[in-house]
N, C-alpha and C. Protein backbone atom coordinates (compact mmCIF):
# COMPACT_ATOMS: atom_id res chain seq x y z
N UNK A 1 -35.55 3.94 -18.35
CA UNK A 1 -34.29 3.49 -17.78
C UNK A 1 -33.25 4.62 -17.80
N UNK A 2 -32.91 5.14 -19.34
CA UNK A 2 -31.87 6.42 -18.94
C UNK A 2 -32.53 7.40 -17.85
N UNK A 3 -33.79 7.72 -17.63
CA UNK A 3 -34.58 8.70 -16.91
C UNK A 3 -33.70 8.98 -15.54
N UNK A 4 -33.87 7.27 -14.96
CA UNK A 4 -33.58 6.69 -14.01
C UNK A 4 -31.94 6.92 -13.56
N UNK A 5 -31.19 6.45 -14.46
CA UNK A 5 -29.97 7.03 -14.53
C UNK A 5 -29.45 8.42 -13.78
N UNK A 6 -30.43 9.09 -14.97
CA UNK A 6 -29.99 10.85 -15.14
C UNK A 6 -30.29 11.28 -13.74
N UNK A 7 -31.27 10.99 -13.09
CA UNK A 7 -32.00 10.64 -12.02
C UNK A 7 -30.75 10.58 -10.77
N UNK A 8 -30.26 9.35 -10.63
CA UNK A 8 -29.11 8.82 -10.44
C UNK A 8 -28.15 9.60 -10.08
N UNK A 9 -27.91 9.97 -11.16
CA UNK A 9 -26.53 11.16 -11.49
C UNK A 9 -26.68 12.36 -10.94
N UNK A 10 -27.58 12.90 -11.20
CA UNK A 10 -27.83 14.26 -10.64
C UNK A 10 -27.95 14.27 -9.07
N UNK A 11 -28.21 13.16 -8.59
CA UNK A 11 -28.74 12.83 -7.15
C UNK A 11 -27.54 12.81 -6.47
N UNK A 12 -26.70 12.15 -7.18
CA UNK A 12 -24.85 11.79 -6.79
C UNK A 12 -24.38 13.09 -6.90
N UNK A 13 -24.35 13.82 -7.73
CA UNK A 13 -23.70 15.10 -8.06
C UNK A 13 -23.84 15.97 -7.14
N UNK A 14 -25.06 16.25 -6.99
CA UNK A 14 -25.50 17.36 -5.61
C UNK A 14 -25.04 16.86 -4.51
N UNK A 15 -25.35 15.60 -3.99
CA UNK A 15 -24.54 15.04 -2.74
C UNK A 15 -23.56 15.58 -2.32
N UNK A 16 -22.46 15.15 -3.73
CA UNK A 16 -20.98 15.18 -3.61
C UNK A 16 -20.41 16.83 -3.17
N UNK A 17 -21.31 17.58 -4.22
CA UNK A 17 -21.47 19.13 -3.96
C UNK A 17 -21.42 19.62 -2.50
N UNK A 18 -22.79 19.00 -2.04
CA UNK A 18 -23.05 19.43 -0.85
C UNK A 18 -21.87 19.16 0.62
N UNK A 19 -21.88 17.81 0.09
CA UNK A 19 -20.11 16.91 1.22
C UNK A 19 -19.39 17.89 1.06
N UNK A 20 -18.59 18.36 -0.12
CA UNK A 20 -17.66 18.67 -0.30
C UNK A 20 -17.09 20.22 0.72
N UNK A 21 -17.86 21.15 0.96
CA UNK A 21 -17.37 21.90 1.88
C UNK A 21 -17.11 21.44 3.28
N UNK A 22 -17.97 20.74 3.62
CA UNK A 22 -17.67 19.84 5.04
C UNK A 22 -16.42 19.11 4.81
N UNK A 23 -16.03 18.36 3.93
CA UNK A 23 -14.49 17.72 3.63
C UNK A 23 -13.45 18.52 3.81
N UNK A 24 -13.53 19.89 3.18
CA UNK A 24 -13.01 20.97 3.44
C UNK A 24 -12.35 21.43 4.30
N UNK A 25 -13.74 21.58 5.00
CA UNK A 25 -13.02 22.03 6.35
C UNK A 25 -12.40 21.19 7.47
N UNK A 26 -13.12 19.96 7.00
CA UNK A 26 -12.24 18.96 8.02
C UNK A 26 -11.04 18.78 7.64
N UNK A 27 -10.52 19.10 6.79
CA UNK A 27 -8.49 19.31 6.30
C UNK A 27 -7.86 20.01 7.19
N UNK A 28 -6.86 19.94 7.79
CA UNK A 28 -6.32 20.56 8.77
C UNK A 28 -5.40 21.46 8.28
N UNK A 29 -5.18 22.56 8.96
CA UNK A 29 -4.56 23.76 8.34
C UNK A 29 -3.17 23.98 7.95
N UNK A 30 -2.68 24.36 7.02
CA UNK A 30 -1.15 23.97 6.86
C UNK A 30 -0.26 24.84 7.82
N UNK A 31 -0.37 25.14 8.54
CA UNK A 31 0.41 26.29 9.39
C UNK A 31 1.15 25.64 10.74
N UNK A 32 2.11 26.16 10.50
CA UNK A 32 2.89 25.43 11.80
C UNK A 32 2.30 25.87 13.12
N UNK A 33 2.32 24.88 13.88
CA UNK A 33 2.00 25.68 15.62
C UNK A 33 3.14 25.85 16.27
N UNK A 34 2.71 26.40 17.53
CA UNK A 34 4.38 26.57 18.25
C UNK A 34 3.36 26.37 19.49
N UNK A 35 4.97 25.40 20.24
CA UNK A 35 4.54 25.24 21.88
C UNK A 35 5.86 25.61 22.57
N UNK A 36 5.66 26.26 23.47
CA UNK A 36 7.13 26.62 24.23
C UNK A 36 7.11 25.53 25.70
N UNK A 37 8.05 25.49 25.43
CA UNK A 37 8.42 24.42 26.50
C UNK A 37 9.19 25.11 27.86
N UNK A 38 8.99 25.60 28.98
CA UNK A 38 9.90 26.11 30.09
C UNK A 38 10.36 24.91 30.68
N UNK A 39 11.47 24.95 31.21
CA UNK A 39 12.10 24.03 32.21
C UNK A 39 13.00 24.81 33.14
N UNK A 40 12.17 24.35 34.40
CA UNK A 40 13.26 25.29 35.37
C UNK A 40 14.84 24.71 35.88
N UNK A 41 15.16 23.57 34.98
CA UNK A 41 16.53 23.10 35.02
C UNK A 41 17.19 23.48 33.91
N UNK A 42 18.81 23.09 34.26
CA UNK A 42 19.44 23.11 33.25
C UNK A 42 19.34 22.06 31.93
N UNK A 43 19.65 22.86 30.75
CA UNK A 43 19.38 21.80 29.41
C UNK A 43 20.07 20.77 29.42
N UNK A 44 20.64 20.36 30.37
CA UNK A 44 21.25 19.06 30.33
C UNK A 44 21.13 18.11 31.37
N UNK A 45 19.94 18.38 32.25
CA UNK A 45 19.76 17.71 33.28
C UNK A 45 18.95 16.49 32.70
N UNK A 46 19.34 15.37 32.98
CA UNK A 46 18.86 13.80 33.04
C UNK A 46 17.20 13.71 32.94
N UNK A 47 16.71 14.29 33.87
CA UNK A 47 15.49 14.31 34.27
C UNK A 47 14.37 15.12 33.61
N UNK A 48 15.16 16.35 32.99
CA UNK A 48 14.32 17.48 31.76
C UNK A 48 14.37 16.32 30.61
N UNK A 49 15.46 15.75 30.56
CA UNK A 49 15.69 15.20 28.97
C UNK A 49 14.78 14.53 29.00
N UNK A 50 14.54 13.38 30.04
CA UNK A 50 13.60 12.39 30.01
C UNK A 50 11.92 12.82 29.65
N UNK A 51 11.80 13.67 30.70
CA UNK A 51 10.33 14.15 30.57
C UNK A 51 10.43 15.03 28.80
N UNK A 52 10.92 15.96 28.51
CA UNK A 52 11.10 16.06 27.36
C UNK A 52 11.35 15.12 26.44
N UNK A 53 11.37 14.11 26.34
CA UNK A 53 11.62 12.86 25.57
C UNK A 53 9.97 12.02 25.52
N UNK A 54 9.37 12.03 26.71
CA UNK A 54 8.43 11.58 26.86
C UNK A 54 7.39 12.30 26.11
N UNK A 55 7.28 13.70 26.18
CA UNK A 55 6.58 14.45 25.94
C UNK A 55 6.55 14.83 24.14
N UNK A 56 7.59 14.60 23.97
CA UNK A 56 7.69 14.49 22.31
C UNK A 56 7.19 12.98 21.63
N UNK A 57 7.43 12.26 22.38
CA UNK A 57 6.99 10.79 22.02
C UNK A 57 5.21 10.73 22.00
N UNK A 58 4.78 12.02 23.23
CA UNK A 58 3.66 11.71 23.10
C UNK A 58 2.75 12.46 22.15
N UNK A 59 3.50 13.55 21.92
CA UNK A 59 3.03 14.81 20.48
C UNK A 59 3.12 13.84 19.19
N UNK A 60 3.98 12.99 18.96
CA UNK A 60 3.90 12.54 17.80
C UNK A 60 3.13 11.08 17.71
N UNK A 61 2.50 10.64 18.82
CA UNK A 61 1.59 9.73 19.21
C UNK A 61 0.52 9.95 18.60
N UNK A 62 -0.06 11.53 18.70
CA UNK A 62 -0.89 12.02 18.14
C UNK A 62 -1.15 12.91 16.79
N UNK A 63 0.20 12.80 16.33
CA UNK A 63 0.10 13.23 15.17
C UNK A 63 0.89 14.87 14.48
N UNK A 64 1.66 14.97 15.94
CA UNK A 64 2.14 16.02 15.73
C UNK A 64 3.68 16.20 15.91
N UNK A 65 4.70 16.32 14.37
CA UNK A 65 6.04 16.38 14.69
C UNK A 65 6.68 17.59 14.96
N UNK A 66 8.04 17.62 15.63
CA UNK A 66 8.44 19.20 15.75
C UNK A 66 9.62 19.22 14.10
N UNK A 67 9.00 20.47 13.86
CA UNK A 67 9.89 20.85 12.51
C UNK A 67 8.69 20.47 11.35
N UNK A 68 7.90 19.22 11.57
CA UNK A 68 6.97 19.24 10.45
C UNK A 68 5.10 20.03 10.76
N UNK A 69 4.57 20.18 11.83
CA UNK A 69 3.40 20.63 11.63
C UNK A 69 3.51 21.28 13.27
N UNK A 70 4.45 21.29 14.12
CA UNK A 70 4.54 21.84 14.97
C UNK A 70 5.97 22.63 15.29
N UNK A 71 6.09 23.63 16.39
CA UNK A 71 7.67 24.16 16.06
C UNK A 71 7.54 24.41 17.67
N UNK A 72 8.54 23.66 18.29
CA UNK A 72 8.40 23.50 19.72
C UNK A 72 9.58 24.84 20.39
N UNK A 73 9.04 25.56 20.96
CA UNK A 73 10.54 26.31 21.38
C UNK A 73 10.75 25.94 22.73
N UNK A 74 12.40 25.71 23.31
CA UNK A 74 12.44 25.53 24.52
C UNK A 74 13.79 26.70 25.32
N UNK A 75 13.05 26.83 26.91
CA UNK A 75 13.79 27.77 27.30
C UNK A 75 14.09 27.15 28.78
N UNK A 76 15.22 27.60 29.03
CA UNK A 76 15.90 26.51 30.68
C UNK A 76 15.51 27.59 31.70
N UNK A 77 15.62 27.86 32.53
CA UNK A 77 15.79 27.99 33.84
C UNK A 77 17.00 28.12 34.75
N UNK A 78 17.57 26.43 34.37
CA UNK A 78 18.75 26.77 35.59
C UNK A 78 18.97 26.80 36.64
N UNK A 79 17.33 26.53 37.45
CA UNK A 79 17.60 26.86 38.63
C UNK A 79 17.43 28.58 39.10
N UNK A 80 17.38 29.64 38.22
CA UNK A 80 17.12 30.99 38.27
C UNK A 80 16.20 31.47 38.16
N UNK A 81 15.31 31.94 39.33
CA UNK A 81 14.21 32.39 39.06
C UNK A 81 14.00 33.72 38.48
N UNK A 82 14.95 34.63 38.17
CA UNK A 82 15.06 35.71 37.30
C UNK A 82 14.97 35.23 35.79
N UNK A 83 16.51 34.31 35.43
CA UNK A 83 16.00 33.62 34.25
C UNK A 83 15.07 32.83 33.70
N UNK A 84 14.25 32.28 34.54
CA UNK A 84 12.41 31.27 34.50
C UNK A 84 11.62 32.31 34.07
N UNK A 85 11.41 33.98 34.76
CA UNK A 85 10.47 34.75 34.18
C UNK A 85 10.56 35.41 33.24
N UNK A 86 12.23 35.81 32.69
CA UNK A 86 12.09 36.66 31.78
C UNK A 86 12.00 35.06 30.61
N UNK A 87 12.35 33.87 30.86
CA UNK A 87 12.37 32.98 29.44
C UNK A 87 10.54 32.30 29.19
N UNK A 88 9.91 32.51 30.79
CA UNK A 88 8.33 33.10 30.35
C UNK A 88 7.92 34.12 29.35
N UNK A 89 8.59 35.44 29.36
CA UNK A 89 7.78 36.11 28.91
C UNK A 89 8.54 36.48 27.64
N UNK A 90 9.32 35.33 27.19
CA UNK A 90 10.06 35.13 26.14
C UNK A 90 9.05 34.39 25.33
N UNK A 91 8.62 33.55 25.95
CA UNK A 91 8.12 32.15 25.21
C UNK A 91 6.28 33.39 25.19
N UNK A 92 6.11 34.01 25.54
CA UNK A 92 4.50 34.34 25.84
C UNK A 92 4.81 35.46 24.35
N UNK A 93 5.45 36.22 24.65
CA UNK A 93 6.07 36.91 23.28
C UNK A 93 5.85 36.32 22.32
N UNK A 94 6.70 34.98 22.19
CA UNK A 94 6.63 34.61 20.73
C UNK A 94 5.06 34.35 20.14
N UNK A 95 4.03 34.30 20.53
CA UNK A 95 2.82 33.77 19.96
C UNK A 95 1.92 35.67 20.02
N UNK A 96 2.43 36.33 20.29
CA UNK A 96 1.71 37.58 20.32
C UNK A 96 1.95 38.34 19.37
């Protein structure tokens, strides 16, 4: 009967061993992400807010807040297509 046990135990032990790097790695990484957001309107247009409103509602749908595991940057437009490319290659910058 203890045989059986020890048996038991050791059988559980290695298991747990073996799981345990796979658990591991399925933990998700503590590091913030970043998403840049362009909008070719102004930051106060009705219609950016909305879709930006939507779009945050739907990041945290899935599990992702801005300030806690994500860091959203956003850049306007305006209506300027000079200011749209250089706040592109603003936002392409920041992740390089």
């Amino acid at each position: 009967m203890l045989g059986i046990r020890r048996r038991e135990f050791i059988t559980l032990l290695g298991g747990a061993a073996a799981a345990w790097p796979l658990a591991a790695r399925a933990q998700p990484a503590n590091r913030i992400r970043r998403v840049g957001v362009l909008e070719g309107t102004a930051a106060d247009d009705p219609e950016s807010l909305a879709r930006i409103g939507a779009f945050l509602q739907g990041l945290q749908e899935l599990g992702w807040t801005d300030g806690r595991n994500v860091r959203i940057e956003y850049r306007w437009g305006s209506g300027n297509a000079e200011r749209i490319r250089n706040s592109a290659e603003e936002l392409v910058a920041l992740v390089l």
